[in-house]
Every structure is written in structure tokens, then in C-alpha cells.
PDB file of N, CA and C in Angstrom:
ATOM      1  N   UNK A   1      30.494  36.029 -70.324  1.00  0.00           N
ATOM      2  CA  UNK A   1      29.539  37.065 -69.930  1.00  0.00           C
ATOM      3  C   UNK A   1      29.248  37.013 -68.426  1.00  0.00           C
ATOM      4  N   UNK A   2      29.021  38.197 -67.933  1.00  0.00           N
ATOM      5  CA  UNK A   2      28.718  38.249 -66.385  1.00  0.00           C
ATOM      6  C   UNK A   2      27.153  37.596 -66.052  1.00  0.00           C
ATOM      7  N   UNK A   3      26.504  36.603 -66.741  1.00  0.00           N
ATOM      8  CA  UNK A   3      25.132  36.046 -66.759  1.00  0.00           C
ATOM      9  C   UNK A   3      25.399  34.911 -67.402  1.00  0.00           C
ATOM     10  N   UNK A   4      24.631  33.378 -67.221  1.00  0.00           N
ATOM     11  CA  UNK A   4      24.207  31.929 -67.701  1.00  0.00           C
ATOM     12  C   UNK A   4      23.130  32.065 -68.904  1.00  0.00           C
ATOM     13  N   UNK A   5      23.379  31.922 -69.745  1.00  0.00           N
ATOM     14  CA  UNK A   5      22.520  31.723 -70.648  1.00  0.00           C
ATOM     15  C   UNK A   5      21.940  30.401 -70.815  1.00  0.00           C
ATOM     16  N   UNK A   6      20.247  30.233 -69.937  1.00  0.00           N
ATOM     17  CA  UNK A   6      19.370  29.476 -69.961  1.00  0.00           C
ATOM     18  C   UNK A   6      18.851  29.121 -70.830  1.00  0.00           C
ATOM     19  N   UNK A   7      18.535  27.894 -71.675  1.00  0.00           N
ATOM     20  CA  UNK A   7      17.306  27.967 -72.800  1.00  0.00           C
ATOM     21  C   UNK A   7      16.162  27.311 -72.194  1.00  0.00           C
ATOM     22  N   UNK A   8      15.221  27.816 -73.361  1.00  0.00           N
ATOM     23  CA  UNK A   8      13.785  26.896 -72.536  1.00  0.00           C
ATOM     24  C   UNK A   8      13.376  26.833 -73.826  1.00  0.00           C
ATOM     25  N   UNK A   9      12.465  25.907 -73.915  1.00  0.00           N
ATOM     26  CA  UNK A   9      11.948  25.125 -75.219  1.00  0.00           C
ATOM     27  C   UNK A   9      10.204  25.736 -75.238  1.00  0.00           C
ATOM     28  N   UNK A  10      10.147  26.586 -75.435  1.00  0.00           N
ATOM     29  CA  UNK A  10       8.895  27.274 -75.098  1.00  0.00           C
ATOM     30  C   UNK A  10       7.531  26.602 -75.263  1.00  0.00           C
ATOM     31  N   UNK A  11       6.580  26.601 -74.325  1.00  0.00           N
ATOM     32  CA  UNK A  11       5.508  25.622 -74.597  1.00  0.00           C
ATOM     33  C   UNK A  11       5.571  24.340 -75.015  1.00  0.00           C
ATOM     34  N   UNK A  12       6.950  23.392 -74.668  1.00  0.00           N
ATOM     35  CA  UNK A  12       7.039  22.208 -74.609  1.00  0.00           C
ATOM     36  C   UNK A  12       5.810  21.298 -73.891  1.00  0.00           C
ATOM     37  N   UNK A  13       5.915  21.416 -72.596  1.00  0.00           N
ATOM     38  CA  UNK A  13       4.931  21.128 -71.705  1.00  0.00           C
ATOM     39  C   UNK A  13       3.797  21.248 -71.923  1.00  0.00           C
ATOM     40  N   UNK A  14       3.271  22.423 -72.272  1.00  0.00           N
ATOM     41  CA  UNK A  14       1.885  22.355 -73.091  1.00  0.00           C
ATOM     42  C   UNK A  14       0.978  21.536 -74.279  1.00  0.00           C
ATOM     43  N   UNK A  15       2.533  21.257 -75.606  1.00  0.00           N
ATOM     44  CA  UNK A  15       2.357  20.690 -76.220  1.00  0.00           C
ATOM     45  C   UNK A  15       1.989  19.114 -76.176  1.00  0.00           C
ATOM     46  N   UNK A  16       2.079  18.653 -74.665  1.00  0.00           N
ATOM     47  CA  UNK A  16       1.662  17.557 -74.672  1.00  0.00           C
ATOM     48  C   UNK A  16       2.784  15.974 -74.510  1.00  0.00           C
ATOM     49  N   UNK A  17       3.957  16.836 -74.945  1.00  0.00           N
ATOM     50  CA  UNK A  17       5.057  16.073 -75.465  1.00  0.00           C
ATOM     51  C   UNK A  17       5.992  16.116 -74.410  1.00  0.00           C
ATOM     52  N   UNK A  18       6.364  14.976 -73.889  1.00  0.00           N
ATOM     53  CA  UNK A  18       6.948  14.055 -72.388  1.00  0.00           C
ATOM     54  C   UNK A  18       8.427  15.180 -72.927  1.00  0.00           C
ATOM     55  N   UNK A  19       9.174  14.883 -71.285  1.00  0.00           N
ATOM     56  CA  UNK A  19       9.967  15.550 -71.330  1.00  0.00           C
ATOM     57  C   UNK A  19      11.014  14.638 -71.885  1.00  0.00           C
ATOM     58  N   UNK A  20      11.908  14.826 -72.650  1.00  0.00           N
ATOM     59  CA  UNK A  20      12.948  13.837 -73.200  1.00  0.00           C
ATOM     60  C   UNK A  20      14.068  13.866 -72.454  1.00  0.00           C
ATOM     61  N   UNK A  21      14.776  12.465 -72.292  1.00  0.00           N
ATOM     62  CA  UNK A  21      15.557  12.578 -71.512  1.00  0.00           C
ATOM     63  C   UNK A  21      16.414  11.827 -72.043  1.00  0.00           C
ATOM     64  N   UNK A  22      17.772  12.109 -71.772  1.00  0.00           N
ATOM     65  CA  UNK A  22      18.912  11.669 -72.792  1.00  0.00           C
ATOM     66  C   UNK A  22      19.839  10.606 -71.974  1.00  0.00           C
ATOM     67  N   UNK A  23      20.361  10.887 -71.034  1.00  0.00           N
ATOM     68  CA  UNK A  23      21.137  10.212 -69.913  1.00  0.00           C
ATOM     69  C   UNK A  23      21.221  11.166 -68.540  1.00  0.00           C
ATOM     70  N   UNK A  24      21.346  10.548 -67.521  1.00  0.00           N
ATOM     71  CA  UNK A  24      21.960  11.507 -66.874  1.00  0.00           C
ATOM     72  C   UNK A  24      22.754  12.080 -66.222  1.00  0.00           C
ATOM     73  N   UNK A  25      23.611  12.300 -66.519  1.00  0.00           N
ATOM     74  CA  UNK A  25      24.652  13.314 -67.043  1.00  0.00           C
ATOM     75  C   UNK A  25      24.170  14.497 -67.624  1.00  0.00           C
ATOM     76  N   UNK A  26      23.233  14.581 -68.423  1.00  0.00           N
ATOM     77  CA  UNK A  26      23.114  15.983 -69.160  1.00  0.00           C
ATOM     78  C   UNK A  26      24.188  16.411 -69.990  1.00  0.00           C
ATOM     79  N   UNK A  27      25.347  15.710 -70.562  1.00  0.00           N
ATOM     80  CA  UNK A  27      26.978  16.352 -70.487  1.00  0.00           C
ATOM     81  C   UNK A  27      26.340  17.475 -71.713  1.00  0.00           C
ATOM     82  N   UNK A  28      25.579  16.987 -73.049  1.00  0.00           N
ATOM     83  CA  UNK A  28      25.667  18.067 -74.013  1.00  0.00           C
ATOM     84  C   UNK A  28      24.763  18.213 -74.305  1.00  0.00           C
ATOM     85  N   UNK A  29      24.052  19.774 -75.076  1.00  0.00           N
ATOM     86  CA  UNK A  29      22.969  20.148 -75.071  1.00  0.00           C
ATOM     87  C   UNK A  29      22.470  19.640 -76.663  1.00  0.00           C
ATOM     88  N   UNK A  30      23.221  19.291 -77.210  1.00  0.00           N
ATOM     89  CA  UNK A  30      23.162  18.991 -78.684  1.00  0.00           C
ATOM     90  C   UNK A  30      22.717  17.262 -78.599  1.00  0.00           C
ATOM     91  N   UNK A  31      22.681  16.399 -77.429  1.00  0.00           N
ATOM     92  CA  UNK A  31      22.324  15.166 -77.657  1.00  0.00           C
ATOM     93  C   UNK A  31      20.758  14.607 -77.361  1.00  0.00           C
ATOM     94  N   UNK A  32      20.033  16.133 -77.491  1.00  0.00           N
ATOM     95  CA  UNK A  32      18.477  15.781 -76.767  1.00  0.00           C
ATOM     96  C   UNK A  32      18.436  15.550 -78.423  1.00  0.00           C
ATOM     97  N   UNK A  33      19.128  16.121 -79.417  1.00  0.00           N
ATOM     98  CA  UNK A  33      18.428  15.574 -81.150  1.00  0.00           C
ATOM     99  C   UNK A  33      17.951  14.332 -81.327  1.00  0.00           C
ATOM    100  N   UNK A  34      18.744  13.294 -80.636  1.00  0.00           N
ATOM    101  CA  UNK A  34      19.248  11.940 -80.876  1.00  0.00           C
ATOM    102  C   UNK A  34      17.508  11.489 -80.591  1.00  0.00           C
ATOM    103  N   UNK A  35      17.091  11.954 -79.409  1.00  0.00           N
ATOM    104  CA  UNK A  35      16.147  10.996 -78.940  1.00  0.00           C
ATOM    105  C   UNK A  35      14.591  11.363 -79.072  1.00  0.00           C
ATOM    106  N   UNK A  36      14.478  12.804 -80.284  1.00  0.00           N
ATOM    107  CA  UNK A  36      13.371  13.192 -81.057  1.00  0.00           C
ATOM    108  C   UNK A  36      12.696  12.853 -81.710  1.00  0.00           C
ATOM    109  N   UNK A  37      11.423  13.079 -82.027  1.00  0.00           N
ATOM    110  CA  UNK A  37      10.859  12.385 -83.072  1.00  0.00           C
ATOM    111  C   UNK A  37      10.978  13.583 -84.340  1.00  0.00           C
ATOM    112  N   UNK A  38      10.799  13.379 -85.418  1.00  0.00           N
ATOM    113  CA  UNK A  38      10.492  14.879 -86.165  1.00  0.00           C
ATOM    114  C   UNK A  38       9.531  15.492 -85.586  1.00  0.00           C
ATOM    115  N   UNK A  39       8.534  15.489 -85.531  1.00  0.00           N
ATOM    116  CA  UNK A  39       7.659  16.524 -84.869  1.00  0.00           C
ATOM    117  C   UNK A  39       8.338  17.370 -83.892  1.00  0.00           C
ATOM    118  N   UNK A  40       9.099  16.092 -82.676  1.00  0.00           N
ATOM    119  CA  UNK A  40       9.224  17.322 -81.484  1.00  0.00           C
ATOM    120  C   UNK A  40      10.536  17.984 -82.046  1.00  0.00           C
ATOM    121  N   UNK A  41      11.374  17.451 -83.148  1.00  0.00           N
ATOM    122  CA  UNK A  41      12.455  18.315 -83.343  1.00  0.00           C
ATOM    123  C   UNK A  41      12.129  19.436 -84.056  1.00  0.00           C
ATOM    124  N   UNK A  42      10.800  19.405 -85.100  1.00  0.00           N
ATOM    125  CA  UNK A  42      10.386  20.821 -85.454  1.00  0.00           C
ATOM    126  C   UNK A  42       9.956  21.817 -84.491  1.00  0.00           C
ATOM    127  N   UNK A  43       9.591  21.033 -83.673  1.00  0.00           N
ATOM    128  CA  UNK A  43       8.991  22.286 -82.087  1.00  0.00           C
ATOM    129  C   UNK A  43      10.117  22.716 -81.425  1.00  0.00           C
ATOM    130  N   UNK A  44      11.320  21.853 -81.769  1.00  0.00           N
ATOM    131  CA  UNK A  44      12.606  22.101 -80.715  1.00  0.00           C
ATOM    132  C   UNK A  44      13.109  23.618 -80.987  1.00  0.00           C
ATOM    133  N   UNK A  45      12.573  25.031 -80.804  1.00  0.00           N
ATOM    134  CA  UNK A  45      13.056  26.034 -80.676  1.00  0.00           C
ATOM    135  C   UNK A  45      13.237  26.590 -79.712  1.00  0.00           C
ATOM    136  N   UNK A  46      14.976  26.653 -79.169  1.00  0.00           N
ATOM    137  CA  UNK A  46      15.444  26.722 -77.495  1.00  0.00           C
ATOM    138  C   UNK A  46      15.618  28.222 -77.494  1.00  0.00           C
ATOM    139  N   UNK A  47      14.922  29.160 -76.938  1.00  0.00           N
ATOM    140  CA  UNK A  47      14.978  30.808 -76.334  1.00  0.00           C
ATOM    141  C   UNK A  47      15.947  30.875 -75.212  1.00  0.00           C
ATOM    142  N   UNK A  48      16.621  31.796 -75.442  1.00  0.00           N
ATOM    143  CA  UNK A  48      17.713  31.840 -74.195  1.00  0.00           C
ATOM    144  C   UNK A  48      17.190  33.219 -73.092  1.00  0.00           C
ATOM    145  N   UNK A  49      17.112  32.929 -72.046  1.00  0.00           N
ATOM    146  CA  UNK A  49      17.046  33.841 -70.960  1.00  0.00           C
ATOM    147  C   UNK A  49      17.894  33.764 -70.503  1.00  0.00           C
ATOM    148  N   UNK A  50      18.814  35.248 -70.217  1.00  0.00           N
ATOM    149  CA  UNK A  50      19.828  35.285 -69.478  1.00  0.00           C
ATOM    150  C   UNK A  50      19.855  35.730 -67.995  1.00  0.00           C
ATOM    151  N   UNK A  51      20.610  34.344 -67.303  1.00  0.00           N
ATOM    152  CA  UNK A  51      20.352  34.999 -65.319  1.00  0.00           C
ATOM    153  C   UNK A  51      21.228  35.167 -64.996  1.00  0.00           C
ATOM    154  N   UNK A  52      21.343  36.515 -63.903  1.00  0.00           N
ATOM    155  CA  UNK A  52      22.396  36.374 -63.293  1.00  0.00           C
ATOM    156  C   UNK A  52      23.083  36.098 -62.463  1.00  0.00           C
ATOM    157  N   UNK A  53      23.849  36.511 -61.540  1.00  0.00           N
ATOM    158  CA  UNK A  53      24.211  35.484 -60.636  1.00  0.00           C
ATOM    159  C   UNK A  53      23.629  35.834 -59.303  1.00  0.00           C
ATOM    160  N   UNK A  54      23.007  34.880 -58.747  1.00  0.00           N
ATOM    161  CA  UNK A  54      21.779  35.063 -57.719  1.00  0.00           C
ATOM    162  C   UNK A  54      20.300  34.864 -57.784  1.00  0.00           C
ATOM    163  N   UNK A  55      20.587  34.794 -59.436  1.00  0.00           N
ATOM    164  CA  UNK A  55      18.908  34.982 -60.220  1.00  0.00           C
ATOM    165  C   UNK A  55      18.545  33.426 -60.317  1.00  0.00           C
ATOM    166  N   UNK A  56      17.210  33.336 -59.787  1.00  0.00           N
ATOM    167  CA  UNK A  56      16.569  32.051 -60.294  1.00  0.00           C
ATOM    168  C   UNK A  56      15.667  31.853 -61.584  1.00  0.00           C
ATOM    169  N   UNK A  57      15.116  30.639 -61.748  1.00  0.00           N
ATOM    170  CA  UNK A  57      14.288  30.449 -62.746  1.00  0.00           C
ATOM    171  C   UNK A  57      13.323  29.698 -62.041  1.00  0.00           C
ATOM    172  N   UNK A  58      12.010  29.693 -62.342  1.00  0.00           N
ATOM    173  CA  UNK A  58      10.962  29.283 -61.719  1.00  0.00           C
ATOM    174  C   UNK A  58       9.877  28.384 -63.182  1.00  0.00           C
ATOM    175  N   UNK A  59       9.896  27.266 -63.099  1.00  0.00           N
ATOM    176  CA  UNK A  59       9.125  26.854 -64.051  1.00  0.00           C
ATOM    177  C   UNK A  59       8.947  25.661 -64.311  1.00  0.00           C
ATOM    178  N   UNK A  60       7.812  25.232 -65.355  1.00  0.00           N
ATOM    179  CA  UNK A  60       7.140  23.932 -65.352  1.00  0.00           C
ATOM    180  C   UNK A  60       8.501  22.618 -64.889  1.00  0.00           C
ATOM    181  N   UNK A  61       8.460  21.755 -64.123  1.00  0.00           N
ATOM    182  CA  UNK A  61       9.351  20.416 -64.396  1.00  0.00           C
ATOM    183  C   UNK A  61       9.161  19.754 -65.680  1.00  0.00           C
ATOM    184  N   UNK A  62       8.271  19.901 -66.518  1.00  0.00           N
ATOM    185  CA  UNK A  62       8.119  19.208 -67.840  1.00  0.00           C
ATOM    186  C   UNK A  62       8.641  20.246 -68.637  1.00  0.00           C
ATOM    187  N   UNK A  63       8.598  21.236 -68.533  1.00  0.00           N
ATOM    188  CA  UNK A  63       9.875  22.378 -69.633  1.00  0.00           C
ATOM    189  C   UNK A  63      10.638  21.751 -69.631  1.00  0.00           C
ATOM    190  N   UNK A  64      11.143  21.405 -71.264  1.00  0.00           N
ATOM    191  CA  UNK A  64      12.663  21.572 -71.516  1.00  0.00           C
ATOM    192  C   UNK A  64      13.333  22.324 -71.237  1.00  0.00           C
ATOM    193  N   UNK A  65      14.674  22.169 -70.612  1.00  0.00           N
ATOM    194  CA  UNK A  65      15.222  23.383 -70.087  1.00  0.00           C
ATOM    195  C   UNK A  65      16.825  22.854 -70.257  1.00  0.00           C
ATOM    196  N   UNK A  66      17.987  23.645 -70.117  1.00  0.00           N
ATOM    197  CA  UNK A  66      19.034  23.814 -70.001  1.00  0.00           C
ATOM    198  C   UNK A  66      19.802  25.079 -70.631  1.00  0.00           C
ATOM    199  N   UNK A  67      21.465  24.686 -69.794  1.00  0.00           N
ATOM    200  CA  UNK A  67      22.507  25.428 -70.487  1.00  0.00           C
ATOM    201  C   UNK A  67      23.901  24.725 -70.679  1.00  0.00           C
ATOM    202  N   UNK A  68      24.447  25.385 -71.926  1.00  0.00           N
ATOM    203  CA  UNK A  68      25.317  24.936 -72.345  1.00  0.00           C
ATOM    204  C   UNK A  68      26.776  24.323 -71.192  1.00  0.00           C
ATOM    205  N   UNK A  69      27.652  23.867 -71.668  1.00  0.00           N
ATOM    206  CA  UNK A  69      28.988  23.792 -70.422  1.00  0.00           C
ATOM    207  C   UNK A  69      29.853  24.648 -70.278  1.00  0.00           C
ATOM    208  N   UNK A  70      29.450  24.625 -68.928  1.00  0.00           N
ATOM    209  CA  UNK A  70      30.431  26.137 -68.154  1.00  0.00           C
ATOM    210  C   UNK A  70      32.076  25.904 -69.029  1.00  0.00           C
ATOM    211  N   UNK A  71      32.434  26.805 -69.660  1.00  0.00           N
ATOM    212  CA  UNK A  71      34.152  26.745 -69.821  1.00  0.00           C
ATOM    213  C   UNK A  71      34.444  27.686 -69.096  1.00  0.00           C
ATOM    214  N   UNK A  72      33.819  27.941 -67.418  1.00  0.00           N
ATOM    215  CA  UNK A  72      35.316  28.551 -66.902  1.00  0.00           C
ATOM    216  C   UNK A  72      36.208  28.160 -66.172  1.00  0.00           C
ATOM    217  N   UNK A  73      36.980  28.545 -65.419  1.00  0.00           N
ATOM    218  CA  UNK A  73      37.843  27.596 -64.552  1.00  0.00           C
ATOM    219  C   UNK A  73      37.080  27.433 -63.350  1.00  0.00           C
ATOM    220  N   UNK A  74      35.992  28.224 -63.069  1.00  0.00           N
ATOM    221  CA  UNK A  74      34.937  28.162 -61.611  1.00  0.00           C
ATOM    222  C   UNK A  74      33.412  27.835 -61.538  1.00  0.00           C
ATOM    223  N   UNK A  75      33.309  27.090 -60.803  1.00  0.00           N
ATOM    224  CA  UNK A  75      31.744  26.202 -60.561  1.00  0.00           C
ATOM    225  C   UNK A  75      30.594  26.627 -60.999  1.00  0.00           C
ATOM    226  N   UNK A  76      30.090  26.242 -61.797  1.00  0.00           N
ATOM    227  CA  UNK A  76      28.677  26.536 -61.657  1.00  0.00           C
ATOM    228  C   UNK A  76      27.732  26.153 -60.672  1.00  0.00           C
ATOM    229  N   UNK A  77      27.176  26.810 -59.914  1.00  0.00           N
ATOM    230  CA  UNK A  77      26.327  26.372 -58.946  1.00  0.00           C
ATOM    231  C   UNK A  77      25.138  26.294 -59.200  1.00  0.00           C
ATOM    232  N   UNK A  78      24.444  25.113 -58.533  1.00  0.00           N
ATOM    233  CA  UNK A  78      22.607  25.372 -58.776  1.00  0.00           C
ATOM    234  C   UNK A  78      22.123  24.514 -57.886  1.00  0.00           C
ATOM    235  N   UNK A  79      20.246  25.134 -57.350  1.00  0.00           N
ATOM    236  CA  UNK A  79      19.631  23.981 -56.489  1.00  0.00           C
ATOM    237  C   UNK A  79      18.489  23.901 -57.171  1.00  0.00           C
ATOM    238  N   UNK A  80      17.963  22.784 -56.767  1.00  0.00           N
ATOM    239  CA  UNK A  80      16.447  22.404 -57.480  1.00  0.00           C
ATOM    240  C   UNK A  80      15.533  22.331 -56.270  1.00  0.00           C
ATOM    241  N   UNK A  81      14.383  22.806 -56.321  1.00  0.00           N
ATOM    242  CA  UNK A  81      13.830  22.766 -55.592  1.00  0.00           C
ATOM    243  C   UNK A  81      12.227  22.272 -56.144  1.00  0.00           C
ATOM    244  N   UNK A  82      11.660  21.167 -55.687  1.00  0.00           N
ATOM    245  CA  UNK A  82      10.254  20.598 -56.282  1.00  0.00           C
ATOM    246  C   UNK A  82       9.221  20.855 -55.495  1.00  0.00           C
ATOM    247  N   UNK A  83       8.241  21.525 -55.928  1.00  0.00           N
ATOM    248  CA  UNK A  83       7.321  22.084 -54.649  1.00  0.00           C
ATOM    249  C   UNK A  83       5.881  20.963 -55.191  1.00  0.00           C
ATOM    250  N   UNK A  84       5.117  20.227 -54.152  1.00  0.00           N
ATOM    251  CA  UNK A  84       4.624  19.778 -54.502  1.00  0.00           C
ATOM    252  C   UNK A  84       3.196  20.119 -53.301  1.00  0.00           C
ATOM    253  N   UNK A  85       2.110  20.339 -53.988  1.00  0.00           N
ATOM    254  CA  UNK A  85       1.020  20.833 -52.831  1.00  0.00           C
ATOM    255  C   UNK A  85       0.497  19.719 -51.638  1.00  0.00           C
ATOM    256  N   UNK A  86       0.402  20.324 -50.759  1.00  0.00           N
ATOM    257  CA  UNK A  86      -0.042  19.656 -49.559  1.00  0.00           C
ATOM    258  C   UNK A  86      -1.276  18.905 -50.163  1.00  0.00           C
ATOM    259  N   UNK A  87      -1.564  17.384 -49.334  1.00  0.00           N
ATOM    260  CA  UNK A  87      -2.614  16.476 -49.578  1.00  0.00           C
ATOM    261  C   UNK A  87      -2.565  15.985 -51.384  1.00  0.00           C
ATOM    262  N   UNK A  88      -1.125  15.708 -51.699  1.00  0.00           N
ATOM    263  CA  UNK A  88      -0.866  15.173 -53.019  1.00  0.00           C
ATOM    264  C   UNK A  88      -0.414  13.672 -52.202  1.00  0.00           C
ATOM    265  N   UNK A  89      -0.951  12.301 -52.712  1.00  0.00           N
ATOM    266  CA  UNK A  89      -0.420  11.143 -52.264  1.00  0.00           C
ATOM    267  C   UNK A  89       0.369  10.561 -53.713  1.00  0.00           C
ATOM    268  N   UNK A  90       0.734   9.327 -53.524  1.00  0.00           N
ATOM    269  CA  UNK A  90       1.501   8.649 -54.721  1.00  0.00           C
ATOM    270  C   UNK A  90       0.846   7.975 -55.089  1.00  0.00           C
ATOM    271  N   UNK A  91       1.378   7.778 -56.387  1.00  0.00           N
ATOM    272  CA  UNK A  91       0.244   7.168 -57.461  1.00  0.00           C
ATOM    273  C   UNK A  91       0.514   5.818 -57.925  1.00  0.00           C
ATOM    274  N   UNK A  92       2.014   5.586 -56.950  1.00  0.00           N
ATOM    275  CA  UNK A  92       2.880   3.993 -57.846  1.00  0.00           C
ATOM    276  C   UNK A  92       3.643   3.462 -56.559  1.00  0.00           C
ATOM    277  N   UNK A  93       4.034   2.383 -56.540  1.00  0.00           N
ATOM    278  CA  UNK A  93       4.666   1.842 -55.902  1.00  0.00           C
ATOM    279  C   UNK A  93       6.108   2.110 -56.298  1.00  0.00           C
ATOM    280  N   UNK A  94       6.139   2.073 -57.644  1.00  0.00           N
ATOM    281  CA  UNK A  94       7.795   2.072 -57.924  1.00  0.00           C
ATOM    282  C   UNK A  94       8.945   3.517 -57.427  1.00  0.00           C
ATOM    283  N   UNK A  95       9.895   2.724 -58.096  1.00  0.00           N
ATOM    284  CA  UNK A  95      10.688   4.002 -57.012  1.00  0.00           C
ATOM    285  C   UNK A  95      11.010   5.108 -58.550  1.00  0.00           C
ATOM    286  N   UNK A  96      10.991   6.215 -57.888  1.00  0.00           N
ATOM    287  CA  UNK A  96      10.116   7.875 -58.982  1.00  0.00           C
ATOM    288  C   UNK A  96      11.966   7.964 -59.620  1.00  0.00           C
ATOM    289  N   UNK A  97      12.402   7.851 -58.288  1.00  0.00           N
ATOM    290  CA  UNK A  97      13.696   8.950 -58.396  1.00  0.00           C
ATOM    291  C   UNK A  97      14.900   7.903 -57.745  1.00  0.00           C
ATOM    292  N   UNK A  98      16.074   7.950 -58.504  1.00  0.00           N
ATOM    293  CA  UNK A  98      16.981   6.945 -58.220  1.00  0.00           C
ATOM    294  C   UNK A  98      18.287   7.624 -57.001  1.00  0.00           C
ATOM    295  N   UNK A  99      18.376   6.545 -55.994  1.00  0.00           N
ATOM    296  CA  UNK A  99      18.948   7.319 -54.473  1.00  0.00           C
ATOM    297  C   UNK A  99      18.286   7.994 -53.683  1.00  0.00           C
ATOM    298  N   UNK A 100      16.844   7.306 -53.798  1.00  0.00           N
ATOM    299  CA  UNK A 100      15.655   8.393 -52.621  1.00  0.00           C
ATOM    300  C   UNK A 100      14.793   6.778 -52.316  1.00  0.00           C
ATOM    301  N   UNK A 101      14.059   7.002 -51.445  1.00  0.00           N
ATOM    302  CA  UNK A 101      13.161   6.079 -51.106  1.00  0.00           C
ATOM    303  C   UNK A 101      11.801   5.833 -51.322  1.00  0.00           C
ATOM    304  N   UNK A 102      11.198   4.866 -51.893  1.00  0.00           N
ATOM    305  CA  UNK A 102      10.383   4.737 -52.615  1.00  0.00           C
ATOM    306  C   UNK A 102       8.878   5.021 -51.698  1.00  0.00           C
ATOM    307  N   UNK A 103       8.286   5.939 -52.305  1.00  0.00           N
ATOM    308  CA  UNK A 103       6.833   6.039 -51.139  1.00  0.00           C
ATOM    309  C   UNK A 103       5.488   5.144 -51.846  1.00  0.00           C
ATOM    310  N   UNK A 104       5.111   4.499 -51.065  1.00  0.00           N
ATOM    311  CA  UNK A 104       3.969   3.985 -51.457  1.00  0.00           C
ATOM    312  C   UNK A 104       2.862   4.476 -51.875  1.00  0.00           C
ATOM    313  N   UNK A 105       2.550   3.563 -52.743  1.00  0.00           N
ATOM    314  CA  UNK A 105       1.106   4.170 -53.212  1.00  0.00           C
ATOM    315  C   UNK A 105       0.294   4.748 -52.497  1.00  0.00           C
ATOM    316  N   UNK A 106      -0.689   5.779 -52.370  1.00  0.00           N
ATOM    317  CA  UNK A 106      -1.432   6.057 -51.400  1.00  0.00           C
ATOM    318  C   UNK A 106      -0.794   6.846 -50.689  1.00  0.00           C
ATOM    319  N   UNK A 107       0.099   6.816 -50.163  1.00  0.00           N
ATOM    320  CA  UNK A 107       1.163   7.851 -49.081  1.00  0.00           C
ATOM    321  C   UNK A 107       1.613   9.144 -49.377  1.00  0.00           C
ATOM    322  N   UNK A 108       1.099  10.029 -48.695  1.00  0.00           N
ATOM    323  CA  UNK A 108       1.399  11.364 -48.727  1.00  0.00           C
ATOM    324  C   UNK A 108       2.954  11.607 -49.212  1.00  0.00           C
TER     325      UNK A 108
END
């Protein structure tokens, strides 16, 4: 199709319930089952929005979110972008995000 078919796990984030995370890789969309509890697999109903090319998506970082694997012979492209409000400091010493540098507690 000339569009990515996105899913989003609707009102995940709301529900309270951490974002699950499988490995990362992401390779398949079928291996977030593995690491469910029943509850969140009864909530697990993925809605597809379709974007097209140029089109973004804008939404919670705790949404479940993905799409399936590109089978074409050409790239899928994407950027992430984390907007975080001015006069937010850190809350941990440890390091958040793996291949970035760890900001100290307290530090903007």
C-alpha cells in the first residue's frame, strides 16, 4: 500500500500499565504476547492508523506503539524526537538510555 500501517494500543498509557518491552530489536510485533500479563493481554487491542509518506505521529512515549516488517526491497525511514519541557531536572543517577551519557541527579 502507498501508506505504513501504524498500530497503537489505545489508552495503554492511561491504563496505568508500564510500557512493555521485549528486546531491542523490536524484530516482531507478535513477541510483545510473551511478556504480558493476562490482564494487559486482554487490553492488548492494536488500532491501525494509516500514514503516509511524510506523515508523522505525535504521541504519548508510554503508548504502545508499532508496525509490522517492511517487506519491501526499500527503507523504511523514521526519527524520534523526545520533547521534554524546559526546567525538567533528573530524577536518578543511573544511566536512562544505553549509548548516551548519564545526567545527574538534579541536572537539567
Amino acid at each position: 500500500p502507498p501508506y505504513l500501517i501504524f498500530y497503537f494500543i489505545s489508552r495503554w498509557h492511561r491504563n496505568g500499565m508500564p510500557l512493555p518491552i521485549t528486546d531491542d530489536s523490536f524484530k516482531d510485533m507478535e513477541s510483545i504476547q510473551s511478556v504480558l500479563t493476562e490482564e494487559e493481554k486482554a487490553a492488548f487491542k492494536p488500532m491501525p492508523s494509516n500514514l503516509k509518506k511524510g506523515e508523522a505521529s505525535f504521541h504519548h512515549p508510554l503508548m504502545v506503539h508499532g508496525s509490522f516488517q517492511n517487506r519491501t526491497d526499500r527503507p523504511r525511514r523514521a526519527a524520534v524526537v523526545n520533547y521534554i519541557a524546559d526546567g525538567v531536572k533528573s530524577d536518578t543517577d543511573s544511566l536512562i538510555l544505553a549509548n548516551t551519557e548519564t545526567i545527574r541527579k538534579g541536572q537539567p
